[in-house]
PDB file of N, CA and C in Angstrom:
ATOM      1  N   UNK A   1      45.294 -55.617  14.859  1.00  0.00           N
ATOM      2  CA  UNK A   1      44.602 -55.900  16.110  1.00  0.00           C
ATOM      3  C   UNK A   1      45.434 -56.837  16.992  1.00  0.00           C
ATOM      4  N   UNK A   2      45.230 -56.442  18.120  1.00  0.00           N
ATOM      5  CA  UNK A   2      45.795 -57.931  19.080  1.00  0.00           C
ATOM      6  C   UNK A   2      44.583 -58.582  20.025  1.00  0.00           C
ATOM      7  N   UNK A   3      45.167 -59.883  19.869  1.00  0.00           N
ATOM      8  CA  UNK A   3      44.309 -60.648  20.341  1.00  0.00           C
ATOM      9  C   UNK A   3      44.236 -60.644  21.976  1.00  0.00           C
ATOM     10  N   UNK A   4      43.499 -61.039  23.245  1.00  0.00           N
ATOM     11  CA  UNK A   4      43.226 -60.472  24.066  1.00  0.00           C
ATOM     12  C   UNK A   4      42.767 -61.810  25.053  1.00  0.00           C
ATOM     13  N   UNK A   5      43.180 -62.890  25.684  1.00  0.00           N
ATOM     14  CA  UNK A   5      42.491 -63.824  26.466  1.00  0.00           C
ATOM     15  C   UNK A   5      42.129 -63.713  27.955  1.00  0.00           C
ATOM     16  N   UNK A   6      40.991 -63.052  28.316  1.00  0.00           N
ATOM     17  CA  UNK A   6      40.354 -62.873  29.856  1.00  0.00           C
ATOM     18  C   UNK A   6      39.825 -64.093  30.548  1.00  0.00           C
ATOM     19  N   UNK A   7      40.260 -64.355  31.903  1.00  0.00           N
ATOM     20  CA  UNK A   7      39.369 -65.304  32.544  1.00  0.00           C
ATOM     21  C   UNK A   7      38.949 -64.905  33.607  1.00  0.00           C
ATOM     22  N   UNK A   8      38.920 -63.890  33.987  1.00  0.00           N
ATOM     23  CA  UNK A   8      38.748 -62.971  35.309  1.00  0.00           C
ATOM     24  C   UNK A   8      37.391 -62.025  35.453  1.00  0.00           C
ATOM     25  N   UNK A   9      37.763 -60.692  36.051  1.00  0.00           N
ATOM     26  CA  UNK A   9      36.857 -60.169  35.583  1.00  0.00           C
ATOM     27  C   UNK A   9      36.612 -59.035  34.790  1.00  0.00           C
ATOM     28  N   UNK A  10      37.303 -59.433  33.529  1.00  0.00           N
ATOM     29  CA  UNK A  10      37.251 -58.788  32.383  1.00  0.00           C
ATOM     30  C   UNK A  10      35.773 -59.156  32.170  1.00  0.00           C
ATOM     31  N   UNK A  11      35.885 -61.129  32.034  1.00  0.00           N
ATOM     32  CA  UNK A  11      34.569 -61.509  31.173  1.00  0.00           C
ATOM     33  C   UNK A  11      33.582 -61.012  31.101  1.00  0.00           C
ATOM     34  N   UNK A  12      32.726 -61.419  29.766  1.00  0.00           N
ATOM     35  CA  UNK A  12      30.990 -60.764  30.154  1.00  0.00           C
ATOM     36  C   UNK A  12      30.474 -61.099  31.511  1.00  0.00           C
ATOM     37  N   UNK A  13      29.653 -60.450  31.954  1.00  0.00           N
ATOM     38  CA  UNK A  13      28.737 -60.584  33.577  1.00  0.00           C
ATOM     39  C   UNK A  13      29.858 -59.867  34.634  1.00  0.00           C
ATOM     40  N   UNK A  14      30.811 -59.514  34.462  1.00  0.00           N
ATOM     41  CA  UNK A  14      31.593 -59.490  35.205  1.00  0.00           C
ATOM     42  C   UNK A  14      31.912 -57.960  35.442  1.00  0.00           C
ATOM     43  N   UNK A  15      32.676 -57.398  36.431  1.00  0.00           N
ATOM     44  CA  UNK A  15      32.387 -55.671  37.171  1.00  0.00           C
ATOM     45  C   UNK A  15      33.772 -55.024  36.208  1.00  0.00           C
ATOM     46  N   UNK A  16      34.671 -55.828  35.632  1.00  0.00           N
ATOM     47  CA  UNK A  16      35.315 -55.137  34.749  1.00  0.00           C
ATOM     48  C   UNK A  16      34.950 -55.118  33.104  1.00  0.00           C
ATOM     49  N   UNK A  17      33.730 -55.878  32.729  1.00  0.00           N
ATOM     50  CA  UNK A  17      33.824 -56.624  31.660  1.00  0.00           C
ATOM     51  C   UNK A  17      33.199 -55.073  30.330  1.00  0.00           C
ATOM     52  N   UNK A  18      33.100 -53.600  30.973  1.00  0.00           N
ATOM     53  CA  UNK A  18      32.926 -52.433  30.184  1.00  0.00           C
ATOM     54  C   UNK A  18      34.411 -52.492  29.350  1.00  0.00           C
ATOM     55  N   UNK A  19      35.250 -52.732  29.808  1.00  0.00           N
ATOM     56  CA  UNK A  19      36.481 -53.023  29.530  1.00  0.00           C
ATOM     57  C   UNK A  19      36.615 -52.802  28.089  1.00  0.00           C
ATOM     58  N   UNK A  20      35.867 -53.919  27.914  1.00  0.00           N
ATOM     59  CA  UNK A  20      35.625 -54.479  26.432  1.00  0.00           C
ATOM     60  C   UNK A  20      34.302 -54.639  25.443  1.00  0.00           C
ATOM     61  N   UNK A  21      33.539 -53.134  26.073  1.00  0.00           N
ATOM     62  CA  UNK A  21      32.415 -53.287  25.321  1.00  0.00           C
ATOM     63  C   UNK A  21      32.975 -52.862  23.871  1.00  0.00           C
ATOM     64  N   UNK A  22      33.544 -52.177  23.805  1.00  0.00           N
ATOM     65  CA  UNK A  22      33.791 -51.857  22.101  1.00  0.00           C
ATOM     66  C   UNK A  22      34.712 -53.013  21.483  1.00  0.00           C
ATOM     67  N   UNK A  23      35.284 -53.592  22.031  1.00  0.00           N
ATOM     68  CA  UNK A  23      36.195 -54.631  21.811  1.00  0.00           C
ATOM     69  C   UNK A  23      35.250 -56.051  20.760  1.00  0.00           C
ATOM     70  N   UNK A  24      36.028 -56.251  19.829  1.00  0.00           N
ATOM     71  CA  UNK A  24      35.125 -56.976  19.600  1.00  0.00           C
ATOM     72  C   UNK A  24      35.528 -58.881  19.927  1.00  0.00           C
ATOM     73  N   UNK A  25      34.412 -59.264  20.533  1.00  0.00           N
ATOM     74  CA  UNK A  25      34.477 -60.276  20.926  1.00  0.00           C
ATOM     75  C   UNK A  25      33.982 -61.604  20.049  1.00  0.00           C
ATOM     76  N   UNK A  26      35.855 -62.314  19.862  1.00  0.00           N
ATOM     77  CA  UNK A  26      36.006 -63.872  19.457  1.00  0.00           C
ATOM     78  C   UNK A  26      35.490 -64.597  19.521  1.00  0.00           C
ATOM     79  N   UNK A  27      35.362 -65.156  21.044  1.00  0.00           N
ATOM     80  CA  UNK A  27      34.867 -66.824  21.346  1.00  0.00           C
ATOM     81  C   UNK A  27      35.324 -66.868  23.048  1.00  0.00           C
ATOM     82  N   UNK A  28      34.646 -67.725  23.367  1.00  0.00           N
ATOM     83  CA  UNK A  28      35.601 -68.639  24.659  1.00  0.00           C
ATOM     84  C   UNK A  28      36.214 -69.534  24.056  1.00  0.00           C
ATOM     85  N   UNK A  29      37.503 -69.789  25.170  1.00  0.00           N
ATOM     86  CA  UNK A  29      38.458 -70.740  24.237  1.00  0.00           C
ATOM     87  C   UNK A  29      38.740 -71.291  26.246  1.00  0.00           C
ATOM     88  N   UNK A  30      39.697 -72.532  26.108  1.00  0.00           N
ATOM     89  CA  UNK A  30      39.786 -73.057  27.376  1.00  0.00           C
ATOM     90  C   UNK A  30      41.185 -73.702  26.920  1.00  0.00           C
ATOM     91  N   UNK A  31      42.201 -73.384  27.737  1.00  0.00           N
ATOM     92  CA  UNK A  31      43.576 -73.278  27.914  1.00  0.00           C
ATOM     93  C   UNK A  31      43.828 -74.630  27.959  1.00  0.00           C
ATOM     94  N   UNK A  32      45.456 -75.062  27.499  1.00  0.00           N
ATOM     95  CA  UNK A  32      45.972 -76.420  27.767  1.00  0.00           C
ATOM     96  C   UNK A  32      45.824 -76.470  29.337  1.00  0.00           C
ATOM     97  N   UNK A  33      45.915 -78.014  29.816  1.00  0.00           N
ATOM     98  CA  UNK A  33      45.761 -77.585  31.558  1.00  0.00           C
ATOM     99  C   UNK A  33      47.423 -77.843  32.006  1.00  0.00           C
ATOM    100  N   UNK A  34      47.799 -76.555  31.897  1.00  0.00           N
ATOM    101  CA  UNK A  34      49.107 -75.794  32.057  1.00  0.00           C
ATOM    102  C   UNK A  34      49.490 -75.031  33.430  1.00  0.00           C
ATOM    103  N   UNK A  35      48.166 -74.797  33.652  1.00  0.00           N
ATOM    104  CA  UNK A  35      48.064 -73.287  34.871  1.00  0.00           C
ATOM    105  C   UNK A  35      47.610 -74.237  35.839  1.00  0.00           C
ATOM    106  N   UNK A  36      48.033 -72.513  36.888  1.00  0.00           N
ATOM    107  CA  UNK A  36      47.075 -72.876  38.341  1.00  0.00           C
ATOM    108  C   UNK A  36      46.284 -71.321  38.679  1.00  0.00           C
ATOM    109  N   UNK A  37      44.954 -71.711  38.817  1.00  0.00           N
ATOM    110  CA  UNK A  37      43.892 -70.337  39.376  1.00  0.00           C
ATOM    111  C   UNK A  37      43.763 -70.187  40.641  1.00  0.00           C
ATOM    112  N   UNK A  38      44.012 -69.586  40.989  1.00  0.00           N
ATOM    113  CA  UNK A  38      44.516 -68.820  42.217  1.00  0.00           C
ATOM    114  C   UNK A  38      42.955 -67.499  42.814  1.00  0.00           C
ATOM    115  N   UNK A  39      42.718 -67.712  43.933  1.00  0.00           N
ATOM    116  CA  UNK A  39      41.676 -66.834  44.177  1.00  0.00           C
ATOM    117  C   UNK A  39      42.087 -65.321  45.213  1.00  0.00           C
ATOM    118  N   UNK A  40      42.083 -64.487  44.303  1.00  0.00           N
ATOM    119  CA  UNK A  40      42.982 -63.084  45.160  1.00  0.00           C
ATOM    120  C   UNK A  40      41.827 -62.554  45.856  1.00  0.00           C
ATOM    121  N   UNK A  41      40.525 -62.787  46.466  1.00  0.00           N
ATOM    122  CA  UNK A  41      39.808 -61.806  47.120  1.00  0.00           C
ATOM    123  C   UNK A  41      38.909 -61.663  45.568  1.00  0.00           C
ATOM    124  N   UNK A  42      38.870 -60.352  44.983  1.00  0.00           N
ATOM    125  CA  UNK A  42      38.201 -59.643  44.621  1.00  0.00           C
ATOM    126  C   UNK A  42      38.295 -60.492  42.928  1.00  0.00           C
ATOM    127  N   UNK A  43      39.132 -60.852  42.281  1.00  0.00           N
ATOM    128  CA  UNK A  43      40.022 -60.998  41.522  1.00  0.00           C
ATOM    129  C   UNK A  43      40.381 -62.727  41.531  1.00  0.00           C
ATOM    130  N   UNK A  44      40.594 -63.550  40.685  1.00  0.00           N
ATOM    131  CA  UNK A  44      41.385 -64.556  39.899  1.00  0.00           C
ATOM    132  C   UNK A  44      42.746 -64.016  39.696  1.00  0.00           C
ATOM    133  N   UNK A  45      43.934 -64.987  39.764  1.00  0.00           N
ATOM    134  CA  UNK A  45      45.095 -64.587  39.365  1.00  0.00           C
ATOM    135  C   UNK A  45      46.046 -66.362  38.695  1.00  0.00           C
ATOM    136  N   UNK A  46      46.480 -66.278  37.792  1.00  0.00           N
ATOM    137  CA  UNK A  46      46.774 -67.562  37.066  1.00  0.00           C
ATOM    138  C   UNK A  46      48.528 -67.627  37.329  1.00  0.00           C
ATOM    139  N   UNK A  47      49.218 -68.179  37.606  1.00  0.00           N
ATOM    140  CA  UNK A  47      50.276 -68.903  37.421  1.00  0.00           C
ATOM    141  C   UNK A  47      50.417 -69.746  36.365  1.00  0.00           C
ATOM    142  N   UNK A  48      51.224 -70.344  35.892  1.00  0.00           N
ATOM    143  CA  UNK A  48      51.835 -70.795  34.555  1.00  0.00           C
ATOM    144  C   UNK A  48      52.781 -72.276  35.728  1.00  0.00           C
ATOM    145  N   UNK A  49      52.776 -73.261  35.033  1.00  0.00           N
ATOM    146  CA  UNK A  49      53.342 -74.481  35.631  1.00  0.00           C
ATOM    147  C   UNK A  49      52.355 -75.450  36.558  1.00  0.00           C
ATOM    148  N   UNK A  50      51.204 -75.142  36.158  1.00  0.00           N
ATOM    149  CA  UNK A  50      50.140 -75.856  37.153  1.00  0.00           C
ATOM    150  C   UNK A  50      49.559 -77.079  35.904  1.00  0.00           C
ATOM    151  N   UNK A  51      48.313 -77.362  36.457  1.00  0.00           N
ATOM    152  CA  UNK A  51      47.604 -78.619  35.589  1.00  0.00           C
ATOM    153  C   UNK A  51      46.258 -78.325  35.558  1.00  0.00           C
ATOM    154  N   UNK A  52      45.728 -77.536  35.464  1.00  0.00           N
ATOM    155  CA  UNK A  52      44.734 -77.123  35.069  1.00  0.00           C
ATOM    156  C   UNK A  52      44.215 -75.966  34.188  1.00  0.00           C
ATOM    157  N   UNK A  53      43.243 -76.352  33.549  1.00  0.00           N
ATOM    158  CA  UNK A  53      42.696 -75.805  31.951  1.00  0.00           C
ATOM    159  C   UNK A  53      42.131 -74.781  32.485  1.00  0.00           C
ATOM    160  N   UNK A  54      42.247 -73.448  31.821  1.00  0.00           N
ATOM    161  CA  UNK A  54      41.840 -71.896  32.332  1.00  0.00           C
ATOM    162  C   UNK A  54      40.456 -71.479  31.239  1.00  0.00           C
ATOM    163  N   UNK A  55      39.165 -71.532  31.775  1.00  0.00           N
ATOM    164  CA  UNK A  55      38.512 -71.132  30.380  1.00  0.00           C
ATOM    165  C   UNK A  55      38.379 -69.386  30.623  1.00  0.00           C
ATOM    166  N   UNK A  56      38.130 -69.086  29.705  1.00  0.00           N
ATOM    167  CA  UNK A  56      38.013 -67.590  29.450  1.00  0.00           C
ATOM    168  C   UNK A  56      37.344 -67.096  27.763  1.00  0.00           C
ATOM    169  N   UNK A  57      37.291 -66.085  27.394  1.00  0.00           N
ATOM    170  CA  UNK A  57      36.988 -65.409  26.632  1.00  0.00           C
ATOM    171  C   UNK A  57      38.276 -64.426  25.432  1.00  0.00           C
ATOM    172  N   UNK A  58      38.574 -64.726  24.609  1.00  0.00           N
ATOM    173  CA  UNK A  58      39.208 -64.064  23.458  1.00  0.00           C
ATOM    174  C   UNK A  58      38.674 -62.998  22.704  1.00  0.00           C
ATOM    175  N   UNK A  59      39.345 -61.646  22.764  1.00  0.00           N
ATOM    176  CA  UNK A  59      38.827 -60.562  22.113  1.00  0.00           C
ATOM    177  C   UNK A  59      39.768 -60.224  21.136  1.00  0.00           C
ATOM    178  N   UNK A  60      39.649 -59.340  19.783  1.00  0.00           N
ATOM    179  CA  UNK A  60      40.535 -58.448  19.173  1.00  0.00           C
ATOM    180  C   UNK A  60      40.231 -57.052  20.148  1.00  0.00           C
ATOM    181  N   UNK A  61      41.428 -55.949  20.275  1.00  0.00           N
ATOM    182  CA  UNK A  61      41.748 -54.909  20.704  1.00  0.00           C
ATOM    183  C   UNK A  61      42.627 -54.231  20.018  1.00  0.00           C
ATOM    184  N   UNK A  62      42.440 -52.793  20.732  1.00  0.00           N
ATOM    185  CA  UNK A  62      43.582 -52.258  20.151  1.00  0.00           C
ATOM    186  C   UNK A  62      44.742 -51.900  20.875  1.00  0.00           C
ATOM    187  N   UNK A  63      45.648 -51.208  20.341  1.00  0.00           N
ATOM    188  CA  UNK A  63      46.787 -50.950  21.090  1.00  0.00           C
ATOM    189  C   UNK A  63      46.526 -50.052  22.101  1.00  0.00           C
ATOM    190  N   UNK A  64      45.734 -49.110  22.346  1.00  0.00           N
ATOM    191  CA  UNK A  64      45.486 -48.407  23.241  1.00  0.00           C
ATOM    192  C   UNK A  64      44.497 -48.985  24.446  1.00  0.00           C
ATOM    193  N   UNK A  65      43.500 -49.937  23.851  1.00  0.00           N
ATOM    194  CA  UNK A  65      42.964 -50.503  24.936  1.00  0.00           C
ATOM    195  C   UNK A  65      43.531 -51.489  25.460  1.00  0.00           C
ATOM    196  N   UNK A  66      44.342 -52.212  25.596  1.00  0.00           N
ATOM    197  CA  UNK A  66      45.629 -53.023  25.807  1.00  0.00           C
ATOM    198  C   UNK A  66      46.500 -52.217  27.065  1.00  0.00           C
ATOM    199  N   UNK A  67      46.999 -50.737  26.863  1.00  0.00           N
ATOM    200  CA  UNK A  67      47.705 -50.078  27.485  1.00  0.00           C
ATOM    201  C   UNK A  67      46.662 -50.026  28.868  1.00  0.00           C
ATOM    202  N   UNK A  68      45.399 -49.486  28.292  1.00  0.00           N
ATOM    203  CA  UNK A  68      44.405 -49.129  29.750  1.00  0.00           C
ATOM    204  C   UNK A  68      44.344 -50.266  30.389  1.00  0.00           C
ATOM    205  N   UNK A  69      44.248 -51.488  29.830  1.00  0.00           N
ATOM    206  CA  UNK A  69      44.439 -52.775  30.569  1.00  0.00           C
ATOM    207  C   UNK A  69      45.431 -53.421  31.090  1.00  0.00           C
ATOM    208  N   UNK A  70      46.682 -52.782  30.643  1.00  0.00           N
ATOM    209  CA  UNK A  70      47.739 -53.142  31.504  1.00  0.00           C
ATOM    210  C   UNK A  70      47.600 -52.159  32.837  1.00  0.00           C
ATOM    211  N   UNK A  71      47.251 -51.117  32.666  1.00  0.00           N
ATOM    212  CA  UNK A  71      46.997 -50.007  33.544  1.00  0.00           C
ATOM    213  C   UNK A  71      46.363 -50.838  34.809  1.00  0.00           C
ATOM    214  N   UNK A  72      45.012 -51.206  34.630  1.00  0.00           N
ATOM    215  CA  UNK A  72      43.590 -52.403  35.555  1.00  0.00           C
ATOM    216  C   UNK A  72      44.830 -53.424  35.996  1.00  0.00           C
ATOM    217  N   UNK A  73      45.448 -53.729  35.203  1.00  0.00           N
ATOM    218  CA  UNK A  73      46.295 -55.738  35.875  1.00  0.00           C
ATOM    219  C   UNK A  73      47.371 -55.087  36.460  1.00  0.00           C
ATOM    220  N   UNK A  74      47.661 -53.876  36.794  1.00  0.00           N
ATOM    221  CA  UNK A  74      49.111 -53.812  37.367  1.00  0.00           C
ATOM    222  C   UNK A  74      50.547 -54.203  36.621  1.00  0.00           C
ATOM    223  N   UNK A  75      50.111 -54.340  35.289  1.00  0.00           N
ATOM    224  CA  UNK A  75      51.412 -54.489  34.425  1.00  0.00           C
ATOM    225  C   UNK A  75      52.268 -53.428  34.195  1.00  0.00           C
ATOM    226  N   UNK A  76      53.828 -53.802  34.195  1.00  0.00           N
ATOM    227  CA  UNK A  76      54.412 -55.346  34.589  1.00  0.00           C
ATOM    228  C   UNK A  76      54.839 -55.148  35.972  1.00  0.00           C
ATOM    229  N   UNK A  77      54.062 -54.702  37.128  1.00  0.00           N
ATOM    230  CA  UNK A  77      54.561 -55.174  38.432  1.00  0.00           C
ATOM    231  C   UNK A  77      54.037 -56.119  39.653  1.00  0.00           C
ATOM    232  N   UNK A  78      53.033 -56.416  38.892  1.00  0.00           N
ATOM    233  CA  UNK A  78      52.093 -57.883  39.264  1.00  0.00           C
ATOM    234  C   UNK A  78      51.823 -58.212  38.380  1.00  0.00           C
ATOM    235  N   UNK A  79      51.097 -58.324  37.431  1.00  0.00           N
ATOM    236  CA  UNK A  79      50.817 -59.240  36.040  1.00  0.00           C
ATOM    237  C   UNK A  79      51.807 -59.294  35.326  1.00  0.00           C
ATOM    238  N   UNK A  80      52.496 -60.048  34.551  1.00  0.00           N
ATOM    239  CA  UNK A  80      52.899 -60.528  33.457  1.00  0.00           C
ATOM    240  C   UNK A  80      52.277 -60.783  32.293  1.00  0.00           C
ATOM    241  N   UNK A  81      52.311 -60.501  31.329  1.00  0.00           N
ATOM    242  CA  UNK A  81      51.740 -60.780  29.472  1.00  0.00           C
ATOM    243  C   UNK A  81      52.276 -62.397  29.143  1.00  0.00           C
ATOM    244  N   UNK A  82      51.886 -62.955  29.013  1.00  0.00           N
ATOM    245  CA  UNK A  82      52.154 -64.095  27.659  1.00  0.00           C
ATOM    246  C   UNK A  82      51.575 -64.292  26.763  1.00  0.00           C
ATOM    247  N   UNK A  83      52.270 -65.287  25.548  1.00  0.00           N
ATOM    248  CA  UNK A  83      51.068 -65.242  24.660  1.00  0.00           C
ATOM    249  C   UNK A  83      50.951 -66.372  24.692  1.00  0.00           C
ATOM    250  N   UNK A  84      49.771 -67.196  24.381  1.00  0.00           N
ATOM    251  CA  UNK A  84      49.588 -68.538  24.373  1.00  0.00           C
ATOM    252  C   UNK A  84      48.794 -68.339  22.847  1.00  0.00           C
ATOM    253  N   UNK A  85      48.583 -69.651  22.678  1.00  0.00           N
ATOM    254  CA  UNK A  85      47.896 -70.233  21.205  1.00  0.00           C
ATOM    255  C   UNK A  85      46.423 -70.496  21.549  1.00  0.00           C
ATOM    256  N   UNK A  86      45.619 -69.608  21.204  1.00  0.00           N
ATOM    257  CA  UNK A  86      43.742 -70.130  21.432  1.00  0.00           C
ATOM    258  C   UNK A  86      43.559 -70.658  19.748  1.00  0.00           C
ATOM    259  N   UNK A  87      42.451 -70.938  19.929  1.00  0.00           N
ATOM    260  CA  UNK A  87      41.866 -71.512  18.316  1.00  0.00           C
ATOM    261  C   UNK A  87      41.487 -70.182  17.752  1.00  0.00           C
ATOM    262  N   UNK A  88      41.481 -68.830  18.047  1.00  0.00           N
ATOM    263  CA  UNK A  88      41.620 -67.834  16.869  1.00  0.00           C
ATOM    264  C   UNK A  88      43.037 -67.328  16.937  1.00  0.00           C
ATOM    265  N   UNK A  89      44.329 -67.598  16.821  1.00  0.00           N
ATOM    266  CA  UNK A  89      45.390 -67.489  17.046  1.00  0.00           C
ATOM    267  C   UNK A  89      45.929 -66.933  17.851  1.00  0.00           C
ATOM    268  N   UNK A  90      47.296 -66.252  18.322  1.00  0.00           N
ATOM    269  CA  UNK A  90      47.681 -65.993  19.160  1.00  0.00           C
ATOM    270  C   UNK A  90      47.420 -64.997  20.008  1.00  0.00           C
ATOM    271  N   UNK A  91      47.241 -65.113  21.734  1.00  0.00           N
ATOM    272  CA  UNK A  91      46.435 -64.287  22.437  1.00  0.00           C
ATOM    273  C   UNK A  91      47.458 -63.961  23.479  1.00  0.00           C
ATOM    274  N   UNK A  92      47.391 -62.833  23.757  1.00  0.00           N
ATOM    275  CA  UNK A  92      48.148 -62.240  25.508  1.00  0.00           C
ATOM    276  C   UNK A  92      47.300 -62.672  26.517  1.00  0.00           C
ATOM    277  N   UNK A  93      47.763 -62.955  27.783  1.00  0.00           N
ATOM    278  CA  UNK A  93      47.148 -63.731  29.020  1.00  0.00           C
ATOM    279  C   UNK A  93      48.030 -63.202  30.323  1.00  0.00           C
ATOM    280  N   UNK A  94      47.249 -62.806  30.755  1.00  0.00           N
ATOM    281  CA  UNK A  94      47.964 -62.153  32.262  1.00  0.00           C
ATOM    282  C   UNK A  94      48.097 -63.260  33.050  1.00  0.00           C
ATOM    283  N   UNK A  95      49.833 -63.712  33.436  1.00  0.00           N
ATOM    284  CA  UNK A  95      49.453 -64.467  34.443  1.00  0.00           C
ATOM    285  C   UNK A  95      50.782 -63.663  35.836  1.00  0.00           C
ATOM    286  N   UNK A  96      50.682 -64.578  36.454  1.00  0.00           N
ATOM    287  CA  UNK A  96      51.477 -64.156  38.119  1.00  0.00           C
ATOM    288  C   UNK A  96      52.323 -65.039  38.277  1.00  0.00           C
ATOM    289  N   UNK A  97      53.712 -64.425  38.910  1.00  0.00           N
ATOM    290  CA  UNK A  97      54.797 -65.596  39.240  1.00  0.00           C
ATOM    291  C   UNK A  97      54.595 -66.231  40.790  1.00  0.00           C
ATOM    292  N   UNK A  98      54.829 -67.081  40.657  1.00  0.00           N
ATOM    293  CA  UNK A  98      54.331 -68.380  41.675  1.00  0.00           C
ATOM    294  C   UNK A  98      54.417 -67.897  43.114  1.00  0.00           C
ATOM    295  N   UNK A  99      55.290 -67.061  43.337  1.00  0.00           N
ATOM    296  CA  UNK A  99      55.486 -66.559  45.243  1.00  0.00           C
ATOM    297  C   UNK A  99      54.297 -66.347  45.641  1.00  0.00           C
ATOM    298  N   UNK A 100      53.392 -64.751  44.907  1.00  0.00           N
ATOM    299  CA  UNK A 100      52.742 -64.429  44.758  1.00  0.00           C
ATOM    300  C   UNK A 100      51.612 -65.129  44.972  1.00  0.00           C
ATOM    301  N   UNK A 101      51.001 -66.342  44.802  1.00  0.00           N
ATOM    302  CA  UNK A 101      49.840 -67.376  44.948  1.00  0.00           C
ATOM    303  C   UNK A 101      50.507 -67.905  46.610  1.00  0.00           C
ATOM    304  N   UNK A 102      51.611 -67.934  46.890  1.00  0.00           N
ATOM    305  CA  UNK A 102      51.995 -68.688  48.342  1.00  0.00           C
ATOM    306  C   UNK A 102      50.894 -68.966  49.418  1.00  0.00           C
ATOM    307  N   UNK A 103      50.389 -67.896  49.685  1.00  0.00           N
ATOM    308  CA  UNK A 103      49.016 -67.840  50.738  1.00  0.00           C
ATOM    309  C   UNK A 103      47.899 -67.226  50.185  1.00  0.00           C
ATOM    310  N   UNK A 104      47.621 -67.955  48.831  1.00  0.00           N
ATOM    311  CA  UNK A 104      46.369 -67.944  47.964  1.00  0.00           C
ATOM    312  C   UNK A 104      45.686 -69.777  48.230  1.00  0.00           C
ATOM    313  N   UNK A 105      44.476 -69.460  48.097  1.00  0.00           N
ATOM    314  CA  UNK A 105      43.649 -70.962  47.840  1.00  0.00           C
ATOM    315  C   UNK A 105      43.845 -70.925  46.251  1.00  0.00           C
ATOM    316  N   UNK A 106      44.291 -72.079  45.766  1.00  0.00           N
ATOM    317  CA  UNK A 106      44.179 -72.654  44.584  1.00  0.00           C
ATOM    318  C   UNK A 106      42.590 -72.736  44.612  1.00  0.00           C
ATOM    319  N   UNK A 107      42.161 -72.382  42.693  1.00  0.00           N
ATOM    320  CA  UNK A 107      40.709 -73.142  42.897  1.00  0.00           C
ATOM    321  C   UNK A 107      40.644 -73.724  41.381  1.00  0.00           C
ATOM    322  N   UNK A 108      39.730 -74.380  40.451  1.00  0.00           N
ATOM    323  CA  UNK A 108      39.457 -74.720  39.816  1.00  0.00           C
ATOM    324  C   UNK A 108      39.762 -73.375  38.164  1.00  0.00           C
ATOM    325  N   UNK A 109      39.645 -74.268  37.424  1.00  0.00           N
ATOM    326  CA  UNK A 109      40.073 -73.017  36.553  1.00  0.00           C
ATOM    327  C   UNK A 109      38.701 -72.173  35.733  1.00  0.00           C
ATOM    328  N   UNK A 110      37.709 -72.256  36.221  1.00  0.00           N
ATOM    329  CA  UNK A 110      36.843 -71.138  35.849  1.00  0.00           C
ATOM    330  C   UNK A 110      36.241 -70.005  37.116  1.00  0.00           C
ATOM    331  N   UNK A 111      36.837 -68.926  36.604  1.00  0.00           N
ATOM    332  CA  UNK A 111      36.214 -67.954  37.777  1.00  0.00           C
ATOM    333  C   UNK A 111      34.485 -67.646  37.654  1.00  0.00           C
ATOM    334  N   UNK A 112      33.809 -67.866  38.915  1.00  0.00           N
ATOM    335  CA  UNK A 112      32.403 -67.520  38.819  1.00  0.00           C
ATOM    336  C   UNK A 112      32.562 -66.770  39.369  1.00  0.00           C
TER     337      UNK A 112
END
């Protein structure tokens, strides 16, 4: 399985969050405050080099639902994969390189 960290709108309540109904779902876990959340319109988008803690949700997946989800984030020609360390071990995390946020509002790191 691979592990899976959403803060967008993958999460439960959220218009992508069918995504991951079969998926089975970890925990929320809430990021070192590393990042910056970025508000795209429709969409959250995270940068890497900021100071703020990203909370979100951790799933196991599979390799194929992974692919359909790179498919949804535009990977790799807007999203990027990393993996970071949650408390159920290591998770992939879509984030965005910094240009990209230029004429974005920064906001707090939980998307409502």
């Amino acid at each position: 399985m691979i592990r899976l960290f959403v803060y967008g709108t993958l999460k439960i309540g959220f218009h992508n969050a069918y995504y991951l109904e079969d998926a089975r779902f970890l925990g929320e876990f809430v990021t070192e405050p590393v990042y910056s959340m970025y508000d795209f319109g429709g969409y959250p988008a995270v940068s890497e080099n900021g100071k703020t803690a990203i909370a979100g949700e951790v799933y196991d997946i599979s390799e194929e639902l992974l692919a359909s989800i790179d498919l949804l984030e535009w990977y790799p020609d807007f999203y990027q994969r990393v993996m970071i360390e949650t408390s159920f071990g290591g998770a992939w995390m879509y984030v965005v390189s910094e240009p990209l946020c230029a004429d974005k509002i920064k906001i707090g790191g939980s998307w409502l």
